[in-house]
PDB file of N, CA and C in Angstrom:
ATOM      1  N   UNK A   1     147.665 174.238 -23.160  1.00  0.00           N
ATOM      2  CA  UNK A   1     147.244 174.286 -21.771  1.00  0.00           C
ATOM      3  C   UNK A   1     147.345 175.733 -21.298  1.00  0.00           C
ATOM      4  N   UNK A   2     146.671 176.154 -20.358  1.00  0.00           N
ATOM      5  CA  UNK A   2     146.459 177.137 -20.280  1.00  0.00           C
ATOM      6  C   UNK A   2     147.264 177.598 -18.740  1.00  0.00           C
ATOM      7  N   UNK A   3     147.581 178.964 -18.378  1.00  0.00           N
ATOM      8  CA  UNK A   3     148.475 179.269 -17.337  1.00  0.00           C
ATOM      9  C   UNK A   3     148.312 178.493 -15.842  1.00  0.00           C
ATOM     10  N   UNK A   4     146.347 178.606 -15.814  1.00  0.00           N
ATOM     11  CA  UNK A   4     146.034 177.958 -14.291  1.00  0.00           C
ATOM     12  C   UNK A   4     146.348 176.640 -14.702  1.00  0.00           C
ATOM     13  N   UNK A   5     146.583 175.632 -15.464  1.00  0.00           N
ATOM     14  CA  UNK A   5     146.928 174.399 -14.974  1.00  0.00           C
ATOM     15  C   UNK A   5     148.107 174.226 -15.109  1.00  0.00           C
ATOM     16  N   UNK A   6     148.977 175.100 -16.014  1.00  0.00           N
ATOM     17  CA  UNK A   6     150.362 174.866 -15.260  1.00  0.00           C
ATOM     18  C   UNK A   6     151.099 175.294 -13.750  1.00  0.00           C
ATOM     19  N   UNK A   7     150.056 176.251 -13.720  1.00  0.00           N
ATOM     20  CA  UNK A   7     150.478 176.827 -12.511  1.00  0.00           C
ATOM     21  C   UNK A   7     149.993 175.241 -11.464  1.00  0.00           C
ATOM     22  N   UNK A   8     149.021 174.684 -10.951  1.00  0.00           N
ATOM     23  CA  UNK A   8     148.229 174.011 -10.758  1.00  0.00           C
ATOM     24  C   UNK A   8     149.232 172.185 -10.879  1.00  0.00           C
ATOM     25  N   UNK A   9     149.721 171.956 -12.433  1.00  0.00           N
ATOM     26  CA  UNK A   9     150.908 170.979 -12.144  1.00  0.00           C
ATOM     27  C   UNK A   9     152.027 171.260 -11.506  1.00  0.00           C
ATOM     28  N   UNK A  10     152.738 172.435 -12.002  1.00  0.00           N
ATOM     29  CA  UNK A  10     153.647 172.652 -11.083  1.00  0.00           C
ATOM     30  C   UNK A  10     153.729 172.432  -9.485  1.00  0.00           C
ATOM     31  N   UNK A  11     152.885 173.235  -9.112  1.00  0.00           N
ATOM     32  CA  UNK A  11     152.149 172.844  -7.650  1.00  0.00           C
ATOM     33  C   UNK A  11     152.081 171.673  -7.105  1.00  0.00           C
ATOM     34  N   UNK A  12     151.779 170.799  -7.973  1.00  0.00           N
ATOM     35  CA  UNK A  12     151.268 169.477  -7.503  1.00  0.00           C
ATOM     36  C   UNK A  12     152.224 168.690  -7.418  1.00  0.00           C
ATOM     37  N   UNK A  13     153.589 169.097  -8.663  1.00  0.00           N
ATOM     38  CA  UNK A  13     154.571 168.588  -8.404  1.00  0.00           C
ATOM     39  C   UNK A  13     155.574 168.607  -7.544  1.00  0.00           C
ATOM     40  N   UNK A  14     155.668 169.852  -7.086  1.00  0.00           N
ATOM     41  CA  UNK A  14     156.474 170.609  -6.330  1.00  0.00           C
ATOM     42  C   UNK A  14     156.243 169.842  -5.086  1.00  0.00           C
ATOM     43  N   UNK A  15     154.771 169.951  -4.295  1.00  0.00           N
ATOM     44  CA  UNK A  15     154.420 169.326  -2.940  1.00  0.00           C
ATOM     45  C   UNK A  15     154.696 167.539  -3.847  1.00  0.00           C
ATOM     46  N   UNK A  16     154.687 166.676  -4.347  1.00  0.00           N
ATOM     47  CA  UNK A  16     155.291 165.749  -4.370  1.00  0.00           C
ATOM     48  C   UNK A  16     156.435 165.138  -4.234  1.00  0.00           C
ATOM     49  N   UNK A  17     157.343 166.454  -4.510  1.00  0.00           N
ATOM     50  CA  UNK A  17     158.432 166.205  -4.704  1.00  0.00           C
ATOM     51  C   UNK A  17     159.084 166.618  -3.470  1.00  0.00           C
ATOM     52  N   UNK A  18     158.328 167.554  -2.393  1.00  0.00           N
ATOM     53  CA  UNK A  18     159.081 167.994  -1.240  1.00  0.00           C
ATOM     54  C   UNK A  18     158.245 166.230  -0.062  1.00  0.00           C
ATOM     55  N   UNK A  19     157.519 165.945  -0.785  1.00  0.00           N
ATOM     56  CA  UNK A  19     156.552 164.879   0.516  1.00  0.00           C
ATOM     57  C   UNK A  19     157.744 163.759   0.147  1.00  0.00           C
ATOM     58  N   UNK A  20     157.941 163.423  -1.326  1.00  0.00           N
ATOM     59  CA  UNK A  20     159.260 162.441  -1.166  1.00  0.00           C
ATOM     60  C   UNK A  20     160.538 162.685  -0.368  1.00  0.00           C
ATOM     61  N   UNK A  21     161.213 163.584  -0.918  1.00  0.00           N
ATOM     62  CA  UNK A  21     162.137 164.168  -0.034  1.00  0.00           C
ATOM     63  C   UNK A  21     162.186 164.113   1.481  1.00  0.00           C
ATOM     64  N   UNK A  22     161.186 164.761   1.883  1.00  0.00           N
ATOM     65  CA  UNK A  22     160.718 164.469   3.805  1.00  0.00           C
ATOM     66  C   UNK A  22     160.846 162.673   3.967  1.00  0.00           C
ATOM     67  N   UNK A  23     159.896 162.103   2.983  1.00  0.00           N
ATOM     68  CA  UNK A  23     160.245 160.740   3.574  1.00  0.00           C
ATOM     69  C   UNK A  23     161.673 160.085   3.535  1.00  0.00           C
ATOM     70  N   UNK A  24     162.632 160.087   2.274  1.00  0.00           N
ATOM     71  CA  UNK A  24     163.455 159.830   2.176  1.00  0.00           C
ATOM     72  C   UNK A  24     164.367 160.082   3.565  1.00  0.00           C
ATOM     73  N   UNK A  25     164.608 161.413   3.882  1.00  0.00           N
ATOM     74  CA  UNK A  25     165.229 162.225   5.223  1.00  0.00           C
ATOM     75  C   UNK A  25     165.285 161.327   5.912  1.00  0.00           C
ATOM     76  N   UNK A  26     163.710 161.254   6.440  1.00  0.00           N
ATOM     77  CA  UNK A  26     163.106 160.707   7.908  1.00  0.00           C
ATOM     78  C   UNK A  26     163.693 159.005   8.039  1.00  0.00           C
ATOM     79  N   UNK A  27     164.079 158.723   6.811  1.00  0.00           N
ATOM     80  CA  UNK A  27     164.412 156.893   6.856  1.00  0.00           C
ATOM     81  C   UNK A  27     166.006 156.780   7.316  1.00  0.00           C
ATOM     82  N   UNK A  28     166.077 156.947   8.195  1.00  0.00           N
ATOM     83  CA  UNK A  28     167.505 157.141   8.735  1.00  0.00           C
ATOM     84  C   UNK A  28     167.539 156.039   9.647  1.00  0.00           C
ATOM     85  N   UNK A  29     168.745 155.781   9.992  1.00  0.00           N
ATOM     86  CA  UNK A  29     169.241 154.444  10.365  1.00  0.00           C
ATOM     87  C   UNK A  29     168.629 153.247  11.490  1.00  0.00           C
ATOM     88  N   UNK A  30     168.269 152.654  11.438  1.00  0.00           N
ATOM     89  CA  UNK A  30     166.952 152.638  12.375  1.00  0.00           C
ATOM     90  C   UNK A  30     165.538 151.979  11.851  1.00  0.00           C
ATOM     91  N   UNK A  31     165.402 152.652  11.112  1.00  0.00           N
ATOM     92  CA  UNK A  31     163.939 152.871  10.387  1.00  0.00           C
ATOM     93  C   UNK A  31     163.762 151.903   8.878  1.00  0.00           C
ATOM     94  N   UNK A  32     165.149 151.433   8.525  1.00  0.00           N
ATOM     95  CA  UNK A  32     165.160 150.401   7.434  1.00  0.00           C
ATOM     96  C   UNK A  32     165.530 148.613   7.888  1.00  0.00           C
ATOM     97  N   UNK A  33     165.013 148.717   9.147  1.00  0.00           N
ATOM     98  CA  UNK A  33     165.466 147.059   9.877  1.00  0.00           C
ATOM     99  C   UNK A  33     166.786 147.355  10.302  1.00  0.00           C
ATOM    100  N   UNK A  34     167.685 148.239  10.199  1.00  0.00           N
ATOM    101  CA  UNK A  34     168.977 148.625  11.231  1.00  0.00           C
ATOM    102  C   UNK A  34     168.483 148.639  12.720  1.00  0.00           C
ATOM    103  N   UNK A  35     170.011 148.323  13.018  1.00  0.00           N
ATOM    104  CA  UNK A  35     169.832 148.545  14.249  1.00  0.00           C
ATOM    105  C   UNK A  35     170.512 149.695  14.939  1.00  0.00           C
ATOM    106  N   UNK A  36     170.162 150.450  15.783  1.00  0.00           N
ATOM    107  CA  UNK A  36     171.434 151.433  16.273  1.00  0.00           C
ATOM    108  C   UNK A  36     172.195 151.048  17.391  1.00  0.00           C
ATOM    109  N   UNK A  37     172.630 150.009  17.824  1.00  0.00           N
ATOM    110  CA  UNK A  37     172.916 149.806  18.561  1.00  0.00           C
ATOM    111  C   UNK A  37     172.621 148.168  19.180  1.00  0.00           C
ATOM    112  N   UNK A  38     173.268 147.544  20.388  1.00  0.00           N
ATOM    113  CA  UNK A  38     173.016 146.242  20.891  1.00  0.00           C
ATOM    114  C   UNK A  38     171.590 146.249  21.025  1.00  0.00           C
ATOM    115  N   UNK A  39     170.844 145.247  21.481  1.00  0.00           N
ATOM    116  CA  UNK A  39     169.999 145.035  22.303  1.00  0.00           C
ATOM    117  C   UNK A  39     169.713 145.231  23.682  1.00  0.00           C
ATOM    118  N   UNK A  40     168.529 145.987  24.357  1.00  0.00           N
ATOM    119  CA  UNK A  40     169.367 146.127  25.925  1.00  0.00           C
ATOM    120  C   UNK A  40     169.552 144.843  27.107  1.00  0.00           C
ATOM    121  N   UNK A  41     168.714 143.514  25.985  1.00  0.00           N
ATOM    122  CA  UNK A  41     169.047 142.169  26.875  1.00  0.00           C
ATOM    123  C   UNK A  41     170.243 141.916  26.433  1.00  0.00           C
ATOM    124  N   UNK A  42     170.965 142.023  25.220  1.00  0.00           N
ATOM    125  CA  UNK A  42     172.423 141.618  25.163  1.00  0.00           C
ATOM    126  C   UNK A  42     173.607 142.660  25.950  1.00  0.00           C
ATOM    127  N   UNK A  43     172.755 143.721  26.257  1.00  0.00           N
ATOM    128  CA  UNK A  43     173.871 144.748  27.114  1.00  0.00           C
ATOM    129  C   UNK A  43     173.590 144.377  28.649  1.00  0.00           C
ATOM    130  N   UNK A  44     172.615 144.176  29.020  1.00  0.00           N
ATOM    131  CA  UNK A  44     172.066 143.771  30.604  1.00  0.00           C
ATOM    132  C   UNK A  44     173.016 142.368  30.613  1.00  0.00           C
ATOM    133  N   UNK A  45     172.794 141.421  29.749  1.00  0.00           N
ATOM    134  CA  UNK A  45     173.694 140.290  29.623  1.00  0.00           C
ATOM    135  C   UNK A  45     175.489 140.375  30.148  1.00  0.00           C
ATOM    136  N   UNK A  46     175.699 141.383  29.806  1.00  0.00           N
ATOM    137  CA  UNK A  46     177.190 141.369  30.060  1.00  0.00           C
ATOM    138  C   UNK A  46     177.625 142.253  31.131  1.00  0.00           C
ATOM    139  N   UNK A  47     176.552 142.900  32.085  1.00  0.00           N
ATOM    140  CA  UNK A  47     176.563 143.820  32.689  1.00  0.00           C
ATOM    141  C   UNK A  47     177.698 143.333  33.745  1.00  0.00           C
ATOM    142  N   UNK A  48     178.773 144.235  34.388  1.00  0.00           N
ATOM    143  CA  UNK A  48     179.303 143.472  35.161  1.00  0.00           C
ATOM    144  C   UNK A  48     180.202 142.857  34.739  1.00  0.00           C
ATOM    145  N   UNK A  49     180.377 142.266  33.295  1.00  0.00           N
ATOM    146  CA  UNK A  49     181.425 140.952  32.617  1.00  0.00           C
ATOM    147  C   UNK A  49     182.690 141.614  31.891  1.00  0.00           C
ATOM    148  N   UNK A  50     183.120 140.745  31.420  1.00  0.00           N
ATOM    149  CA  UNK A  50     184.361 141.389  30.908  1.00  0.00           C
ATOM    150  C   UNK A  50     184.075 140.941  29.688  1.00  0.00           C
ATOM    151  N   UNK A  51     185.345 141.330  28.196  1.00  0.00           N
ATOM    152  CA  UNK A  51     184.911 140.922  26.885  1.00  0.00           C
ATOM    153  C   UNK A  51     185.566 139.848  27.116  1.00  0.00           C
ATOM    154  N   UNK A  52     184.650 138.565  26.211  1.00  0.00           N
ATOM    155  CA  UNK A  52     185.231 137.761  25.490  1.00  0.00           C
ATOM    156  C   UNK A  52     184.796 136.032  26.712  1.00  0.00           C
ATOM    157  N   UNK A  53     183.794 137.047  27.986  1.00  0.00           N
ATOM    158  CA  UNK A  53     183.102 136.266  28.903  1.00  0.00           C
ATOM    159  C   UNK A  53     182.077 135.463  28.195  1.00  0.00           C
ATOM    160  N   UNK A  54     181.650 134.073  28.354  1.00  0.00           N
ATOM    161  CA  UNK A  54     180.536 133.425  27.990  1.00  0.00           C
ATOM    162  C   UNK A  54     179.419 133.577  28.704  1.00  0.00           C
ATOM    163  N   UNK A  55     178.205 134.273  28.225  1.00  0.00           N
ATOM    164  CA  UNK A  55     177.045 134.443  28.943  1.00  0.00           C
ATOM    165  C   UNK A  55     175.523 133.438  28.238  1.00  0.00           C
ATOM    166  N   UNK A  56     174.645 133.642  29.036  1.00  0.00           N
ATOM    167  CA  UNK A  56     173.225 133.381  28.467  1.00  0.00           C
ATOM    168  C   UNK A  56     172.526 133.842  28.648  1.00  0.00           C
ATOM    169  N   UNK A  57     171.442 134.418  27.711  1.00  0.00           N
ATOM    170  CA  UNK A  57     170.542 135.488  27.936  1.00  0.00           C
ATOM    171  C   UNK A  57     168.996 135.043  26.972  1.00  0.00           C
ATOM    172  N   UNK A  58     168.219 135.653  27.259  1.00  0.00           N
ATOM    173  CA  UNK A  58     166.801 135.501  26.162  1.00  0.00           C
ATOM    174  C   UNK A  58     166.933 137.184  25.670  1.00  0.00           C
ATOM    175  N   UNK A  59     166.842 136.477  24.392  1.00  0.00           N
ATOM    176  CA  UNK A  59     166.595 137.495  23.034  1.00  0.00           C
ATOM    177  C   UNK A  59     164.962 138.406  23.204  1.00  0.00           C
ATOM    178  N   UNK A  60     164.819 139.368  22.471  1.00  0.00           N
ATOM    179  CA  UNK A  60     163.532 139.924  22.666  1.00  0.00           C
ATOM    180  C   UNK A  60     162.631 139.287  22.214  1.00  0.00           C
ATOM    181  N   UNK A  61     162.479 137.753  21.586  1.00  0.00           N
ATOM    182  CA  UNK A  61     161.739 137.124  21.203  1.00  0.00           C
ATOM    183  C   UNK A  61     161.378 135.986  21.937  1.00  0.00           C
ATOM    184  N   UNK A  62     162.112 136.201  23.479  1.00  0.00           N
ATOM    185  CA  UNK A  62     161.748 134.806  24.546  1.00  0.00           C
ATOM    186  C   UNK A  62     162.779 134.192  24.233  1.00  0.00           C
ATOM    187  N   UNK A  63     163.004 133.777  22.967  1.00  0.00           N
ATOM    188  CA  UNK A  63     164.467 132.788  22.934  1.00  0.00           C
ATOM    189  C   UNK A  63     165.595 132.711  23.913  1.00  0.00           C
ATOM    190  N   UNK A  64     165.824 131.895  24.378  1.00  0.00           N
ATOM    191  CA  UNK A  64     167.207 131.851  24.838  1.00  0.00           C
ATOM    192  C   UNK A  64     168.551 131.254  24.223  1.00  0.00           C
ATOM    193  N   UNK A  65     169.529 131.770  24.543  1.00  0.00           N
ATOM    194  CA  UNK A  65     170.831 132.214  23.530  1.00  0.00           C
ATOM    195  C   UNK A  65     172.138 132.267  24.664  1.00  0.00           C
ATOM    196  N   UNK A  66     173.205 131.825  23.555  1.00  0.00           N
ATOM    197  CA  UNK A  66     174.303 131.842  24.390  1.00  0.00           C
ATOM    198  C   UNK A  66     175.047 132.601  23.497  1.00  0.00           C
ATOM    199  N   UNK A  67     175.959 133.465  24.175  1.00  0.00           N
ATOM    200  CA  UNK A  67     176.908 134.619  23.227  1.00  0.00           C
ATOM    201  C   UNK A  67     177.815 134.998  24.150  1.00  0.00           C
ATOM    202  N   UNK A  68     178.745 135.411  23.928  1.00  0.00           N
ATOM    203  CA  UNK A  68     180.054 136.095  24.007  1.00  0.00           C
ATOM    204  C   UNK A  68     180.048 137.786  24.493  1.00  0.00           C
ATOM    205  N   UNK A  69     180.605 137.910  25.279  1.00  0.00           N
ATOM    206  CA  UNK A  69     180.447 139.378  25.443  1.00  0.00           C
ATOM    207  C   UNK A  69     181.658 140.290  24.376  1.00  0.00           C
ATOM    208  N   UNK A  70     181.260 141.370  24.282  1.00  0.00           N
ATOM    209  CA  UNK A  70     181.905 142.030  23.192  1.00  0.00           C
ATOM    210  C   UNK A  70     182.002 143.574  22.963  1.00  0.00           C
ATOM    211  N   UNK A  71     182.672 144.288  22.866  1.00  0.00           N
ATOM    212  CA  UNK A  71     182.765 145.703  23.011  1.00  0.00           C
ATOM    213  C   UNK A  71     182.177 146.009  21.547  1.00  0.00           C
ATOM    214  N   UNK A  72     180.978 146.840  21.619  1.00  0.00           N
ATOM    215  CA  UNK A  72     180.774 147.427  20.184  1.00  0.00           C
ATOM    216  C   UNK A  72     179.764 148.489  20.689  1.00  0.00           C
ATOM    217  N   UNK A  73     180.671 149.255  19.657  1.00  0.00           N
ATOM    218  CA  UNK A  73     180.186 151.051  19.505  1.00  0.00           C
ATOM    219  C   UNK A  73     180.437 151.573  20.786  1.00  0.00           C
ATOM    220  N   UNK A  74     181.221 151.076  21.677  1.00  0.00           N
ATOM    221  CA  UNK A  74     181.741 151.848  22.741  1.00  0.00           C
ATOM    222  C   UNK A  74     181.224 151.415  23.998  1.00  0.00           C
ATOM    223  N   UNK A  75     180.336 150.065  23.744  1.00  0.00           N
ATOM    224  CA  UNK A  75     179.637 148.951  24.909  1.00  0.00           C
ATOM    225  C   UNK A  75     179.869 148.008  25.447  1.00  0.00           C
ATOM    226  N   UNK A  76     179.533 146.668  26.105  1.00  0.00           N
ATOM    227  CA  UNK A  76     179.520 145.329  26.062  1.00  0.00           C
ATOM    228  C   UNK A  76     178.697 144.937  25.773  1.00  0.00           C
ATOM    229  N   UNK A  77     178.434 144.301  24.981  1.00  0.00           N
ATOM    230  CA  UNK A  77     176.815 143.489  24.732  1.00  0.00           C
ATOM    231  C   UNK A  77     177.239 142.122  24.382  1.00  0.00           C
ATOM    232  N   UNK A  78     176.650 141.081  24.825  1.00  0.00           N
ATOM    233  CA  UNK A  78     176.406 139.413  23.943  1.00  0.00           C
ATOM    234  C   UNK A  78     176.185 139.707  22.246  1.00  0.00           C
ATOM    235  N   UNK A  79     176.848 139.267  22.121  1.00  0.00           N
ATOM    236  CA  UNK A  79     176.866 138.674  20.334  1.00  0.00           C
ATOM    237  C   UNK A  79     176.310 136.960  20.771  1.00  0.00           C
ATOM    238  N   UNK A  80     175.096 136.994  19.809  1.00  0.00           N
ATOM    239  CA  UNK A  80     174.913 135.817  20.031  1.00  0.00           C
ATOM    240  C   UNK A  80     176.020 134.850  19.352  1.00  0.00           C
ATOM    241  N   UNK A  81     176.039 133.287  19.686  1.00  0.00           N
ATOM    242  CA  UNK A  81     177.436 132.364  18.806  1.00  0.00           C
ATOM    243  C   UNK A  81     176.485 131.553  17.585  1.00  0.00           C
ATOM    244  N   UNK A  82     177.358 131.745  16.777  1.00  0.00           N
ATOM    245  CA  UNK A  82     176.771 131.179  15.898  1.00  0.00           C
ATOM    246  C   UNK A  82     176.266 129.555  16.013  1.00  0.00           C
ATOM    247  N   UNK A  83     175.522 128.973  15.061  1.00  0.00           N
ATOM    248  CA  UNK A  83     174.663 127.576  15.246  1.00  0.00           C
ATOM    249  C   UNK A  83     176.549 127.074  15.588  1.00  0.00           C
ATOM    250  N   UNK A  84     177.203 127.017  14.704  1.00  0.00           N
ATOM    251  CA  UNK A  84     178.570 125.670  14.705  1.00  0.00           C
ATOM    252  C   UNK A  84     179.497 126.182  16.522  1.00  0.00           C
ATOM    253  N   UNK A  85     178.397 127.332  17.174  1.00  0.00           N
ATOM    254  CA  UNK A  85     179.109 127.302  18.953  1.00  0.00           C
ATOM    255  C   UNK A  85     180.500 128.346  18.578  1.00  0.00           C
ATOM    256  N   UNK A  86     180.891 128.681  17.471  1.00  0.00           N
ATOM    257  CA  UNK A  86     182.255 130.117  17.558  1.00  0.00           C
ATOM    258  C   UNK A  86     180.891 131.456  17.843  1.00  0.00           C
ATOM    259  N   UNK A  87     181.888 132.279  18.509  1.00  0.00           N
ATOM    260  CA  UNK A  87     181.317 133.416  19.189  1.00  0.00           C
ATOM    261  C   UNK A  87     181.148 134.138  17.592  1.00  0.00           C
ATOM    262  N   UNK A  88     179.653 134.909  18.062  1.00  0.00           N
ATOM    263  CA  UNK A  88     179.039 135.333  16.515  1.00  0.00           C
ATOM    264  C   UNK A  88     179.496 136.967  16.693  1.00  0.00           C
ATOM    265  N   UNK A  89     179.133 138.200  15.760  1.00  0.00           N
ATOM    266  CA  UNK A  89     179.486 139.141  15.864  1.00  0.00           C
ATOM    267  C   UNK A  89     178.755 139.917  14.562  1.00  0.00           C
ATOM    268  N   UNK A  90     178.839 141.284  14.235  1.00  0.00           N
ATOM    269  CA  UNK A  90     178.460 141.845  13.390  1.00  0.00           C
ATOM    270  C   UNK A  90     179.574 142.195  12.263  1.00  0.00           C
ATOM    271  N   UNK A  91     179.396 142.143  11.287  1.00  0.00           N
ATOM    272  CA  UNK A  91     180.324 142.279  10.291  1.00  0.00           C
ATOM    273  C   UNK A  91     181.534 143.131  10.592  1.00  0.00           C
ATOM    274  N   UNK A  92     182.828 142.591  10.347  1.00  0.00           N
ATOM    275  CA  UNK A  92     184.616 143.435  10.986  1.00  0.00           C
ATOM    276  C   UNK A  92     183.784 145.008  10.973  1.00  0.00           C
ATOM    277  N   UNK A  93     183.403 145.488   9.494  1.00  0.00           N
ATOM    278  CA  UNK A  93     183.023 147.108   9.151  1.00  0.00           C
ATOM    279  C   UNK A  93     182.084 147.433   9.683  1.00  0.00           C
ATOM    280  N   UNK A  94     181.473 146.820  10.667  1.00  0.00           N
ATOM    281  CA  UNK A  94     180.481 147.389  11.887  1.00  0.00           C
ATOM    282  C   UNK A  94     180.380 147.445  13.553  1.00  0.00           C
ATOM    283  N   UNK A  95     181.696 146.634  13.721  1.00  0.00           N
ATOM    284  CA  UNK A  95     181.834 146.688  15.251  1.00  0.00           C
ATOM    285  C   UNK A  95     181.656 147.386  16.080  1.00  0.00           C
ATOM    286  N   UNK A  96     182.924 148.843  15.265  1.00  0.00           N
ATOM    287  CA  UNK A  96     182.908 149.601  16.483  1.00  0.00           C
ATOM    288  C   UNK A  96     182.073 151.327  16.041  1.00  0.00           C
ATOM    289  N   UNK A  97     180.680 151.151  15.233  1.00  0.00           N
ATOM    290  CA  UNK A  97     179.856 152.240  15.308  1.00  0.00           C
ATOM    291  C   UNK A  97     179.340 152.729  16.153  1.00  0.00           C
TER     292      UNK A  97
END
């Protein structure tokens, strides 16, 4: 092979390898079905309440839901309760992000 097409793969690899990279970056927390944070109907929900208050609220999907108010990441928001009616929550190692 001759110099212009290595020069030419290289190149091609190089911008491939920086366009992966950029995407990888950009997929930050958020952007993979995370959430950063409550919902602002489960934070409007508790507005006013104290933790550990029983509220009802509609989810961003119209649903309506009954949950628990709850301090996480430095908020109150409704945790919805699970189907068996105990107050639901996000995993112990994610409460307080």
């Amino acid at each position: 092979m001759n110099r212009n097409g290595i020069k030419v793969i290289a190149a091609a690899t190089a911008i491939v390898g920086l366009l992966t990279v950029s995407c990888w970056a950009s997929n930050g927390p958020g952007e993979r079905g995370e959430r950063r944070g409550p919902p602002p109907e489960a934070v409007e929900a508790c507005k006013g309440k104290r933790e550990g208050t029983a509220v009802e609220f509609t989810n961003r999907g119209g649903e309506k839901m009954k949950g628990t108010c709850k301090q996480i990441g430095g908020q109150l928001a409704a945790m919805p309760d699970k189907p068996d009616g105990s107050a639901g929550g996000p995993p112990k190692d994610q409460e307080n992000r």
